[in-house]
N, C-alpha and C. Protein backbone atom coordinates (compact mmCIF):
# COMPACT_ATOMS: atom_id res chain seq x y z
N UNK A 1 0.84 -1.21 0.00
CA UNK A 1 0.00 0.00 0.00
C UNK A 1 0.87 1.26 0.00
N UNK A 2 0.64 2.30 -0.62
CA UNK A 2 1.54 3.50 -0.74
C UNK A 2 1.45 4.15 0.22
N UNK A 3 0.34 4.43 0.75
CA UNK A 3 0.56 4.85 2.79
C UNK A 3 1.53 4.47 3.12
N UNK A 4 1.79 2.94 3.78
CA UNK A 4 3.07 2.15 4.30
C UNK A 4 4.28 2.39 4.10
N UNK A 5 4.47 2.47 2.43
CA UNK A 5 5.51 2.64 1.99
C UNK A 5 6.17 4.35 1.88
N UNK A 6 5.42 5.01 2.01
CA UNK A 6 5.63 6.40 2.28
C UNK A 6 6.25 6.70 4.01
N UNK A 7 4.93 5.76 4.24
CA UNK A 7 5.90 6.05 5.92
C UNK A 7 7.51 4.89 6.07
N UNK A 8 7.59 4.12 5.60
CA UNK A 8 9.10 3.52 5.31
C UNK A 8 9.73 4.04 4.83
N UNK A 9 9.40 5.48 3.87
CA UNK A 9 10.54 6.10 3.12
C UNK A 9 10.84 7.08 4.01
N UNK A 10 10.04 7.91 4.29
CA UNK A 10 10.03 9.08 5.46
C UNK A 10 10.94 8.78 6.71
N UNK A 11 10.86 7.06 7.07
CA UNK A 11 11.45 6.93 8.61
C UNK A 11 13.29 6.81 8.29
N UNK A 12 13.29 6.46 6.71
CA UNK A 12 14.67 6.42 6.61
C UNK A 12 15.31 7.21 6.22
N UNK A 13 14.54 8.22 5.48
CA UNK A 13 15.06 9.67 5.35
C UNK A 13 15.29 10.31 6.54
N UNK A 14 14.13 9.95 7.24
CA UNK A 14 14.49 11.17 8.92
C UNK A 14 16.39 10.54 9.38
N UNK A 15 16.32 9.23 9.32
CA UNK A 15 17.41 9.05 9.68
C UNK A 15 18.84 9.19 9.04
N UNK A 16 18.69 9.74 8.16
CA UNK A 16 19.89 10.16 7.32
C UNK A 16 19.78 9.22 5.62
N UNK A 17 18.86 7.98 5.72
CA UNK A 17 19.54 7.37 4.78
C UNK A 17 19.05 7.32 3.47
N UNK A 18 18.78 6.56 2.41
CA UNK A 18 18.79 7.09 0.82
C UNK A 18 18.02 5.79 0.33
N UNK A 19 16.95 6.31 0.10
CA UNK A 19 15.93 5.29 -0.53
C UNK A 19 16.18 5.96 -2.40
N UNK A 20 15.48 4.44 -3.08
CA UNK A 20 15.44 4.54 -4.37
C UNK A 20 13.82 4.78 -4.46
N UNK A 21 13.08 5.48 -5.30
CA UNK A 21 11.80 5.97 -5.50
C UNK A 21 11.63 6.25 -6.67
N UNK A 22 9.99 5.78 -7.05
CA UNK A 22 9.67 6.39 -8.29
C UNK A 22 9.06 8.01 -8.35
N UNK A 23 9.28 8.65 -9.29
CA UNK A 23 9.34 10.56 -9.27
C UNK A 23 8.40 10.54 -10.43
N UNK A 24 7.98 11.47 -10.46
CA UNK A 24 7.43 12.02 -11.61
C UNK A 24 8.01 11.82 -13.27
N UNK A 25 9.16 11.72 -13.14
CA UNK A 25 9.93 11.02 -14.31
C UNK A 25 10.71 9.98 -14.12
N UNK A 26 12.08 9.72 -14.27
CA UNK A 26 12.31 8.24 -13.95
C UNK A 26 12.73 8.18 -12.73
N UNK A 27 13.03 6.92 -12.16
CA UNK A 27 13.18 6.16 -10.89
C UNK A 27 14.13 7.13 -10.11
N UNK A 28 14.27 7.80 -9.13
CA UNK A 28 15.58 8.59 -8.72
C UNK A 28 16.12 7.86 -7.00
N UNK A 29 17.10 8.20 -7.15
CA UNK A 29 18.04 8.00 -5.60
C UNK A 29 17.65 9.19 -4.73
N UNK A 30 17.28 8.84 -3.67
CA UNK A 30 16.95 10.08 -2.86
C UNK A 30 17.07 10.15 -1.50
N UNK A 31 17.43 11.66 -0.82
CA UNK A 31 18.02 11.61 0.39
C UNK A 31 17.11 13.03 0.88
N UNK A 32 17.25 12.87 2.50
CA UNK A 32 17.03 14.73 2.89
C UNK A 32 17.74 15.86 1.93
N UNK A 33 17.79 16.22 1.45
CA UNK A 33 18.12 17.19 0.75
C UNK A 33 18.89 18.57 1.49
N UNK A 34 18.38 18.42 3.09
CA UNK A 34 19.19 19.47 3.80
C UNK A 34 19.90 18.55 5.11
N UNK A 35 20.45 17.06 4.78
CA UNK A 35 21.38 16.30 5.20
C UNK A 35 22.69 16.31 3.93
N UNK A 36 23.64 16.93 4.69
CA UNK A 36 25.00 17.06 3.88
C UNK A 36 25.13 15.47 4.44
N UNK A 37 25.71 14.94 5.19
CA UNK A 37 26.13 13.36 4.94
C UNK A 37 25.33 12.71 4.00
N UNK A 38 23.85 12.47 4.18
CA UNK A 38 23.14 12.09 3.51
C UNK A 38 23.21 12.15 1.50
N UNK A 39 23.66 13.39 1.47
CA UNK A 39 23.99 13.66 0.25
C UNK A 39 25.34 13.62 -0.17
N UNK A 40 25.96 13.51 0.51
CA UNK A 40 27.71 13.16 0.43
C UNK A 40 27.08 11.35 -0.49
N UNK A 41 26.87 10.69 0.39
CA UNK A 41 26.20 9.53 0.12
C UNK A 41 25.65 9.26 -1.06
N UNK A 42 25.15 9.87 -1.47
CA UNK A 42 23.92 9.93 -2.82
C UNK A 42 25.01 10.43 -3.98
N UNK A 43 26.15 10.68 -3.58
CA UNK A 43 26.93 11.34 -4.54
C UNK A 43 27.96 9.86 -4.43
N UNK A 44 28.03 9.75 -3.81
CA UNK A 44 29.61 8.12 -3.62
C UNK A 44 28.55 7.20 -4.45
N UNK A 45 27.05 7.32 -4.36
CA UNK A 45 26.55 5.44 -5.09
C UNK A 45 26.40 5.75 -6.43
N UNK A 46 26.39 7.17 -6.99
CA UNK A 46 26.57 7.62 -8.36
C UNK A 46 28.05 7.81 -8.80
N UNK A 47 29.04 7.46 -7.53
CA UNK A 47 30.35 7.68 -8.26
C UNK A 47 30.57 9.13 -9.53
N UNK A 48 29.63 9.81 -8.19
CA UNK A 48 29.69 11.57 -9.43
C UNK A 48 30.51 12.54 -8.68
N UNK A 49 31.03 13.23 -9.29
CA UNK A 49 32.19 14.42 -8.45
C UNK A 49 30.69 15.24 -7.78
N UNK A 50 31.00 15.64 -6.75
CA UNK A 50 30.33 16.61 -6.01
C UNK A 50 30.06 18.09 -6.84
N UNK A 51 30.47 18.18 -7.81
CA UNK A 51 30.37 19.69 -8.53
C UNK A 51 29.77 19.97 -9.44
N UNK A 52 28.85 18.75 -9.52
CA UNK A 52 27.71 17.99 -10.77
C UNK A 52 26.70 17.90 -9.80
N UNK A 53 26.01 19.01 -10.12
CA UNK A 53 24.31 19.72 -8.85
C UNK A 53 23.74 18.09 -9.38
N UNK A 54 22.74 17.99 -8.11
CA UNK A 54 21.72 17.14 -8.18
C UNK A 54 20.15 18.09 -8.09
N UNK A 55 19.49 17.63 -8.19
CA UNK A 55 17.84 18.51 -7.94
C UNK A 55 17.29 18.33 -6.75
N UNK A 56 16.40 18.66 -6.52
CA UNK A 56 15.36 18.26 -5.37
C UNK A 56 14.18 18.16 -5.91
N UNK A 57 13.11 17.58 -5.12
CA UNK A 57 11.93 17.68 -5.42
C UNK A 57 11.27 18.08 -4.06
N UNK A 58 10.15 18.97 -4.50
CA UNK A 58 9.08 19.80 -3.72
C UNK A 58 7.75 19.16 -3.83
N UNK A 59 6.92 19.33 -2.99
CA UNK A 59 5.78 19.19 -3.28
C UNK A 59 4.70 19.81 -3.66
N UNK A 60 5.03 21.55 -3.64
CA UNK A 60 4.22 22.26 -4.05
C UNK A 60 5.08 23.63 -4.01
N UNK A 61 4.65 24.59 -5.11
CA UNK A 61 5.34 25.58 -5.38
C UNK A 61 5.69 26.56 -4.30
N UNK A 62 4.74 26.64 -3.31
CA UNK A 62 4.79 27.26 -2.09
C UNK A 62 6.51 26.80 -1.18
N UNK A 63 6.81 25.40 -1.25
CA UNK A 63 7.97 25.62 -0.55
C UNK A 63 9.53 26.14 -1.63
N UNK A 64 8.97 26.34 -2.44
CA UNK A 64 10.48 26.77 -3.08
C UNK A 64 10.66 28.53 -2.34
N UNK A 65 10.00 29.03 -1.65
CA UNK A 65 10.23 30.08 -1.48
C UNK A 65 11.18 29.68 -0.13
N UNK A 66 11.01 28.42 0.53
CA UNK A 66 11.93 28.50 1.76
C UNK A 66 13.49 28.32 1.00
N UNK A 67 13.49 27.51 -0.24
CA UNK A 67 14.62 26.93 -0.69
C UNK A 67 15.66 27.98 -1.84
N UNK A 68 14.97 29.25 -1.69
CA UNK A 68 15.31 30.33 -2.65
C UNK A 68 15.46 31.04 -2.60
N UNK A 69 16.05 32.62 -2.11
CA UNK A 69 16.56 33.33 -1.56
C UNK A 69 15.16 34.73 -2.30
N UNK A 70 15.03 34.64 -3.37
CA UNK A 70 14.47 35.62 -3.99
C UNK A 70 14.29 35.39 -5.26
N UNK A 71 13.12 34.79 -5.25
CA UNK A 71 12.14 33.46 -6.14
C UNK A 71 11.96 34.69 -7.57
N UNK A 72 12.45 34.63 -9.47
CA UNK A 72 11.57 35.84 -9.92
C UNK A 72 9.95 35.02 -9.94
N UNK A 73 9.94 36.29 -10.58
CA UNK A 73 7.65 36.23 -9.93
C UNK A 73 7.97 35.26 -11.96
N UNK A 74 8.53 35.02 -12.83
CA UNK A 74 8.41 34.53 -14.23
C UNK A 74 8.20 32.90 -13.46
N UNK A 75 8.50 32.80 -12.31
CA UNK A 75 8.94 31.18 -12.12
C UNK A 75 8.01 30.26 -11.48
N UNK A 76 6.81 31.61 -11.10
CA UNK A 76 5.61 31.39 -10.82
C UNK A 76 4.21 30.92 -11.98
N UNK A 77 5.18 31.77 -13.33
CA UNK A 77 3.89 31.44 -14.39
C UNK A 77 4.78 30.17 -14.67
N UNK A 78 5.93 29.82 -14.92
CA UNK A 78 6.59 28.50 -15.56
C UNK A 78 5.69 27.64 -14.76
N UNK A 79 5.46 27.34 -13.27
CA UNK A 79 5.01 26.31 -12.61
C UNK A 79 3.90 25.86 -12.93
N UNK A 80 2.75 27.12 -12.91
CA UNK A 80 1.88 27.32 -12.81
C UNK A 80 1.17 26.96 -14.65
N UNK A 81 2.15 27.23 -15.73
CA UNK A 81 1.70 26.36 -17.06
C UNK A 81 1.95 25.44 -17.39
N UNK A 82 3.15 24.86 -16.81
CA UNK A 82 3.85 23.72 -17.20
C UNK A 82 2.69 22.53 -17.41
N UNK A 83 2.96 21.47 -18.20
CA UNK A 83 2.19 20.56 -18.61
C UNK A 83 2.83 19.03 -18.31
N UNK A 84 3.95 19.28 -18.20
CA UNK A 84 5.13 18.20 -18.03
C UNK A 84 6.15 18.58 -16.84
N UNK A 85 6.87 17.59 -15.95
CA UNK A 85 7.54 17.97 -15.42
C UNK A 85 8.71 18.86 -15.51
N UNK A 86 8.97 19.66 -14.71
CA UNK A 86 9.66 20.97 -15.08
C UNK A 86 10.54 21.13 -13.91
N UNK A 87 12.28 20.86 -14.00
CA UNK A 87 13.03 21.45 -12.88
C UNK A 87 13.42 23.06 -13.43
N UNK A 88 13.70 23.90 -12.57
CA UNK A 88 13.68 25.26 -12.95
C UNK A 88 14.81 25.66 -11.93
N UNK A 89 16.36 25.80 -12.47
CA UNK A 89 17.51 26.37 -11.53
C UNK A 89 17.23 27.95 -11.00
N UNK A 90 17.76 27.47 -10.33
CA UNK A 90 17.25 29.13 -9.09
C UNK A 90 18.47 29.26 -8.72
N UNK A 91 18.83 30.83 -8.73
CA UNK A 91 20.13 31.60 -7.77
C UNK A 91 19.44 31.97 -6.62
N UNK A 92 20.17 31.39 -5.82
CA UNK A 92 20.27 32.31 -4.08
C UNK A 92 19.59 30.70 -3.55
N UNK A 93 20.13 29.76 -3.37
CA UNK A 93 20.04 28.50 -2.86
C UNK A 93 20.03 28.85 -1.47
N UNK A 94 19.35 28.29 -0.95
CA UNK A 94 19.26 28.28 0.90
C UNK A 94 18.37 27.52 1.60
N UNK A 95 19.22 26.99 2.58
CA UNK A 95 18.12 25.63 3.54
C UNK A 95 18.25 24.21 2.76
N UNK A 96 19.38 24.30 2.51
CA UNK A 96 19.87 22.74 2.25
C UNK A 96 21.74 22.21 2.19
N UNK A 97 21.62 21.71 1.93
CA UNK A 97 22.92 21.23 2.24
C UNK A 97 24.07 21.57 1.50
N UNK A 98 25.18 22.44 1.96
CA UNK A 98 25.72 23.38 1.21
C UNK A 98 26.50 21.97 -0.30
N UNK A 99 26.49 20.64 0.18
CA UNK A 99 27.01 19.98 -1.22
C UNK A 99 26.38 20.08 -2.03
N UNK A 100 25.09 20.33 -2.01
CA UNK A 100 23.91 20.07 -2.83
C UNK A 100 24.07 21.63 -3.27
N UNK A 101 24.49 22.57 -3.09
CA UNK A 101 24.19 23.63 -4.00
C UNK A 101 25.19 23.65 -5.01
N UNK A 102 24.97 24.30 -6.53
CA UNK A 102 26.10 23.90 -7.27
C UNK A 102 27.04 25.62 -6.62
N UNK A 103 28.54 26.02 -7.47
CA UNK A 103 29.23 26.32 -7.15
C UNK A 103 28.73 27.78 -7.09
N UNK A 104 27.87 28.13 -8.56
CA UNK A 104 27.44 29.26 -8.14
C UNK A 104 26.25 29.61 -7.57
N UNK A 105 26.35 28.52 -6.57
CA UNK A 105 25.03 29.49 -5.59
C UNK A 105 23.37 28.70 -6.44
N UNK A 106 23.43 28.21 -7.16
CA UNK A 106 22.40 27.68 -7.90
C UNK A 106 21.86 26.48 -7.42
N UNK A 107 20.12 25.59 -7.55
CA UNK A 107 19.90 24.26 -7.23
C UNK A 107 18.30 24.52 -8.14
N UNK A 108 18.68 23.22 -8.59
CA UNK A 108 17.36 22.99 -9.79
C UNK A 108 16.19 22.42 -8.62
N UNK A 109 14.95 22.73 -9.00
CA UNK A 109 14.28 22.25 -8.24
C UNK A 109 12.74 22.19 -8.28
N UNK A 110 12.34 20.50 -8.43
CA UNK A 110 11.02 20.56 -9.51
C UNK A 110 10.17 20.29 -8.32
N UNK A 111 8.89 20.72 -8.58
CA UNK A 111 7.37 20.66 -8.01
C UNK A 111 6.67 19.29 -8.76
N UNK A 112 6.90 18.04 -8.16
CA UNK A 112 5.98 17.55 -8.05
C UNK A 112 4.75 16.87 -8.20
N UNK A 113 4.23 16.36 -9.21
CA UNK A 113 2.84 16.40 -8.96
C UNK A 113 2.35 15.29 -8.88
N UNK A 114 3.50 14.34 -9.20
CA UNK A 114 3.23 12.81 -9.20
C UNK A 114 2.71 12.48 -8.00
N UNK A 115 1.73 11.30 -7.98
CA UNK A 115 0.91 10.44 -6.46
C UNK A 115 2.38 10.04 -5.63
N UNK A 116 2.97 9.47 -5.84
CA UNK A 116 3.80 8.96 -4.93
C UNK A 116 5.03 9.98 -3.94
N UNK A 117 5.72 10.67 -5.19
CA UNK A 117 6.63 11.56 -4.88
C UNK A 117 5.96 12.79 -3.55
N UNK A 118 4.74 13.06 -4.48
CA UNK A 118 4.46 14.32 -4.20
C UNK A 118 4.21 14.13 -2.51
N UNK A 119 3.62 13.37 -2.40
CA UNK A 119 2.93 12.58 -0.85
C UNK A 119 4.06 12.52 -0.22
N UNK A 120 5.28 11.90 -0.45
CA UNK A 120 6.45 11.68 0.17
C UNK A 120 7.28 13.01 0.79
N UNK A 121 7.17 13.96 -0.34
CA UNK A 121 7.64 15.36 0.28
C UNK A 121 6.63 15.92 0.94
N UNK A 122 5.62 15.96 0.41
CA UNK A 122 4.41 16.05 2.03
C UNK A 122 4.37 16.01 3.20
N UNK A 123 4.74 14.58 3.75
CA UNK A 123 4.86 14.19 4.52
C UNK A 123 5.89 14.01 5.34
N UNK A 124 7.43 14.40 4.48
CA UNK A 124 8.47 14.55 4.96
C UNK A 124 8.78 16.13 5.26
N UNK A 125 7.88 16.53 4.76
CA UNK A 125 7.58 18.06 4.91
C UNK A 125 9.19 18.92 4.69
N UNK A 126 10.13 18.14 4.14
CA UNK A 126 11.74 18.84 3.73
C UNK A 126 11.66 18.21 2.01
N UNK A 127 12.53 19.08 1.24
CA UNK A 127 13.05 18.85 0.00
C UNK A 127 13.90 17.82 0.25
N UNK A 128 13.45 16.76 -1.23
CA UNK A 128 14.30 15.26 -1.16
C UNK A 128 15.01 15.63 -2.73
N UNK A 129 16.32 15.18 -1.87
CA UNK A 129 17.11 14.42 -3.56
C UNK A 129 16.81 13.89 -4.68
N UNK A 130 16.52 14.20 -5.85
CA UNK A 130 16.36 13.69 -6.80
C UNK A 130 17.16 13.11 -8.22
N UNK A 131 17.98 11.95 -8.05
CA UNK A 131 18.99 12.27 -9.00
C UNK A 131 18.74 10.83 -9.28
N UNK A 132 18.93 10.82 -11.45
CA UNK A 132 18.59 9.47 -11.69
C UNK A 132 19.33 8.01 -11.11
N UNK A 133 18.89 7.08 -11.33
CA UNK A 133 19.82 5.88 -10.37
C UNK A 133 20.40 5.18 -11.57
N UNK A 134 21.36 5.84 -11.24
CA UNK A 134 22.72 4.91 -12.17
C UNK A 134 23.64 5.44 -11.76
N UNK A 135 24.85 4.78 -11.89
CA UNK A 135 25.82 4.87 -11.71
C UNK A 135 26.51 6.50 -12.61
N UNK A 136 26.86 7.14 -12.44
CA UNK A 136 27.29 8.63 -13.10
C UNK A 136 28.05 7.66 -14.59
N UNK A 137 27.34 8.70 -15.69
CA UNK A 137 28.20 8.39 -17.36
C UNK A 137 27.40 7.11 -17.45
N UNK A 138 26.73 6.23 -16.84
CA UNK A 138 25.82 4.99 -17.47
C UNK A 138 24.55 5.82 -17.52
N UNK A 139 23.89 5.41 -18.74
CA UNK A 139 22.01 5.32 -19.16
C UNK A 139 21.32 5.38 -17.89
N UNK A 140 20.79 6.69 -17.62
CA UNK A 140 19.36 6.65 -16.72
C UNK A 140 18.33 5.38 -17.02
N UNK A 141 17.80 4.76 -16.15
CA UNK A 141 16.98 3.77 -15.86
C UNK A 141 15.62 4.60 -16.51
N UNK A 142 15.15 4.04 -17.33
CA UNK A 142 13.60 4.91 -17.64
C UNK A 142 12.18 3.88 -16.39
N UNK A 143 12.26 2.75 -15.90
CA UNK A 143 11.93 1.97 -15.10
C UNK A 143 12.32 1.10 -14.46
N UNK A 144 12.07 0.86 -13.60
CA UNK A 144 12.01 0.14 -12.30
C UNK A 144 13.32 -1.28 -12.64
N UNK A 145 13.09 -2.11 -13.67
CA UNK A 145 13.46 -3.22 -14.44
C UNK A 145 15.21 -3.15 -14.65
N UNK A 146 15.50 -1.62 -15.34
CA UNK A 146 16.80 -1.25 -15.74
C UNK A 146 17.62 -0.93 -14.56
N UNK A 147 17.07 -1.24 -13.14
CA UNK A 147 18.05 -0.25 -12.20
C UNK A 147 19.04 -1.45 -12.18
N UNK A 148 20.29 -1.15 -11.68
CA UNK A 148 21.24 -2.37 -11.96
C UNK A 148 21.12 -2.55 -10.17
N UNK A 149 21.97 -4.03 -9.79
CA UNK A 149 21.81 -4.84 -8.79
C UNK A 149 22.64 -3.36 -7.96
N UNK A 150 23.52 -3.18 -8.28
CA UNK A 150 24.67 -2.61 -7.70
C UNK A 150 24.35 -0.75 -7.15
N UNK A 151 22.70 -0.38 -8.06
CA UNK A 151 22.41 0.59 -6.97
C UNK A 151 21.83 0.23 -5.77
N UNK A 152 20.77 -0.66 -6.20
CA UNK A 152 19.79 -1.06 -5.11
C UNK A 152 20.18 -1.59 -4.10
N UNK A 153 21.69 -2.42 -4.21
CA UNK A 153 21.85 -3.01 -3.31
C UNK A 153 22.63 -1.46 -2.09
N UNK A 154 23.13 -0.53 -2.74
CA UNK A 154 23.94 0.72 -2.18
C UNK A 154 22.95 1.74 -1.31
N UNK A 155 21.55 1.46 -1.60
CA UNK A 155 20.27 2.44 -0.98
C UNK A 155 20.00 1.56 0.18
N UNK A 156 19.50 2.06 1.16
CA UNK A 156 19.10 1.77 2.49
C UNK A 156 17.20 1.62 2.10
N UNK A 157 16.93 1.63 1.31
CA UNK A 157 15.25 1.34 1.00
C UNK A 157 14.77 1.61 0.08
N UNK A 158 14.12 0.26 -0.72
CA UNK A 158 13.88 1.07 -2.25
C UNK A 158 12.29 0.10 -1.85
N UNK A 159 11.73 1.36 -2.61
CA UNK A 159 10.33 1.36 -2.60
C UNK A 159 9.98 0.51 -3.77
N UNK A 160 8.50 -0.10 -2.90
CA UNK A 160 7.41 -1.36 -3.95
C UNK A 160 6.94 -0.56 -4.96
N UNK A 161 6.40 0.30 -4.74
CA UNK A 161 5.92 1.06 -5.29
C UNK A 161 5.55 1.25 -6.72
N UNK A 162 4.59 1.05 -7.73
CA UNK A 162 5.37 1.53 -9.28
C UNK A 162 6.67 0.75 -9.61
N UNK A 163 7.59 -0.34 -9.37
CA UNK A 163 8.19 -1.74 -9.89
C UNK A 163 7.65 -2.14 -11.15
N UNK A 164 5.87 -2.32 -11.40
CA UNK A 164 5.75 -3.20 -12.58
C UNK A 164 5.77 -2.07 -13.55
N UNK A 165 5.75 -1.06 -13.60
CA UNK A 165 5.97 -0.08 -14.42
C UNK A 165 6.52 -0.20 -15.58
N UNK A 166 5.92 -0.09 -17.09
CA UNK A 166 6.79 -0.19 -18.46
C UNK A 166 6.69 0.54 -19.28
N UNK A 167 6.06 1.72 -18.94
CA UNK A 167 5.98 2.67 -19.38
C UNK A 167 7.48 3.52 -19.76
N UNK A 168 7.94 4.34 -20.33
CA UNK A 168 9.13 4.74 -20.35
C UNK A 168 9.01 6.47 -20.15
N UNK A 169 9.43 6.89 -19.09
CA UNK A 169 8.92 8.33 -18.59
C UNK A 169 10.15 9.11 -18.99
N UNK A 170 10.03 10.43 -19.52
CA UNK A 170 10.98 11.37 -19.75
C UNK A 170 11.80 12.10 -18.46
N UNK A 171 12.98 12.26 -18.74
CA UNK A 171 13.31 13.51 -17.87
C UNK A 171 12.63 14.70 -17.80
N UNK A 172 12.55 15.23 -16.84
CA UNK A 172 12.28 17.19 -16.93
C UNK A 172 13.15 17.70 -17.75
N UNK A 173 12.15 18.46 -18.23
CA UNK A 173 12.94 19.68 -19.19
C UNK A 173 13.46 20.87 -17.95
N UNK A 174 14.82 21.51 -18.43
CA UNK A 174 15.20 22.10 -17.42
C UNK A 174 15.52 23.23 -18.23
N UNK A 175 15.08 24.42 -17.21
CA UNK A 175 15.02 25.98 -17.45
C UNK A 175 15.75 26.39 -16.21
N UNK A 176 16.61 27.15 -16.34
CA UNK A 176 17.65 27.98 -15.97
C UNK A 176 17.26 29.84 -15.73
N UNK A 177 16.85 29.85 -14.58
CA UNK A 177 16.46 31.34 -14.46
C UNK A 177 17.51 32.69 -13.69
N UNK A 178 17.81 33.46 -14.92
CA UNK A 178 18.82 33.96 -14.73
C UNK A 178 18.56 35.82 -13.93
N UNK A 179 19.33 36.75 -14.21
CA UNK A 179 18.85 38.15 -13.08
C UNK A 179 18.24 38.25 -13.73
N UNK A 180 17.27 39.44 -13.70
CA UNK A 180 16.41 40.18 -14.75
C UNK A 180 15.53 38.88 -15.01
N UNK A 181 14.81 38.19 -14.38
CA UNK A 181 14.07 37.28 -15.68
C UNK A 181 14.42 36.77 -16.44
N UNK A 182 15.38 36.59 -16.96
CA UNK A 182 16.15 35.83 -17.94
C UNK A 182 16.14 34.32 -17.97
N UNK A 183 15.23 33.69 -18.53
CA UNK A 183 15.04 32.37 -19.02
C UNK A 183 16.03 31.56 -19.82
N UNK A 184 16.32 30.40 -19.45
CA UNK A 184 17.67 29.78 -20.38
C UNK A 184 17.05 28.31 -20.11
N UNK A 185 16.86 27.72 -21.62
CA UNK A 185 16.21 26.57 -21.91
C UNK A 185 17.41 25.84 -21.86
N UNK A 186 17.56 24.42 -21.02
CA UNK A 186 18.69 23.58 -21.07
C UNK A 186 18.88 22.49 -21.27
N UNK A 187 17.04 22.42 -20.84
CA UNK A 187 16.92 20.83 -21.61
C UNK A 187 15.53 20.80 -21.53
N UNK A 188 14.59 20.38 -23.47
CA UNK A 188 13.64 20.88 -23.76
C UNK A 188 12.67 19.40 -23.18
């Protein structure tokens, strides 16, 4: 039941550790998002240099204002039309874990809307890690099927959840919001 399993993801996040989950697009590795060990972690099972941002996920547009120093008001209509999942990089990163911000001050960070995800940051009521599960330079997993032995076995809890899944889900398109309003398409 996804109740259950929400509260199994939540109890191991509170405790620092890194469940595998299905997101709104494909399968991601995920941690507290404002646990630096936690995300030190999430960075060693991707074998990715720390200077290669990961995202977060929100549950509703309302908390990016804790996670953003000075949100533009353009990033309000992006959310608010989007049709597809949408991470959207923000300057002035704050309230998370200084690994997790990239160098300049920047952290991508998508809203949500999927049943499972969305409930999970809900209820964990903090921004979670979102970064695909593979190993860094190998093929993102598009489902459940492709994750290799060697992440799952590296996560402290991977969710029932969405497993029979064969559908093949896209990444977010990612928009880059620069001073002035300045929009920068990065990945359509």
């Amino acid at each position: 039941m996804m109740k259950d399993e929400i509260k199994k993801a939540c109890e191991v996040l509170q405790k620092g550790g890194v469940i595998l989950y299905p997101t709104d697009t494909v399968w991601g590795i995920g941690c507290d998002a404002t646990n630096e060990e936690a995300v030190k972690r999430v960075f060693e099972i991707k074998q990715r240099a720390d200077s290669k941002a990961m995202l977060v996920l929100v549950d509703s547009p309302v908390k990016v204002d804790f996670y953003v120093q000075d949100v533009p008001s353009v990033a309000w209509d992006l959310i608010e039309m989007t049709t597809k999942p949408l991470t959207i990089i923000y300057d002035g990163a704050r309230n998370l874990a200084p690994n997790l911000i990239a160098a300049d001050g920047s952290v991508g960070i998508r809203v949500t809307s999927e049943e499972f995800s969305k409930q999970l940051c809900f209820r964990f009521r903090k921004a979670i890690v979102s970064t695909s599960a593979n190993i860094s330079g190998q093929p993102a997993p598009a489902v459940f099927s492709e994750i290799t032995e060697e992440i799952k076995q590296a996560v402290d809890y991977v969710v029932d959840y969405r497993r029979e899944e064969t559908g093949h889900p896209k990444p977010s398109s990612i928009v880059k919001l620069g001073k002035g309003g300045v929009v920068k398409i990065i990945r359509e």
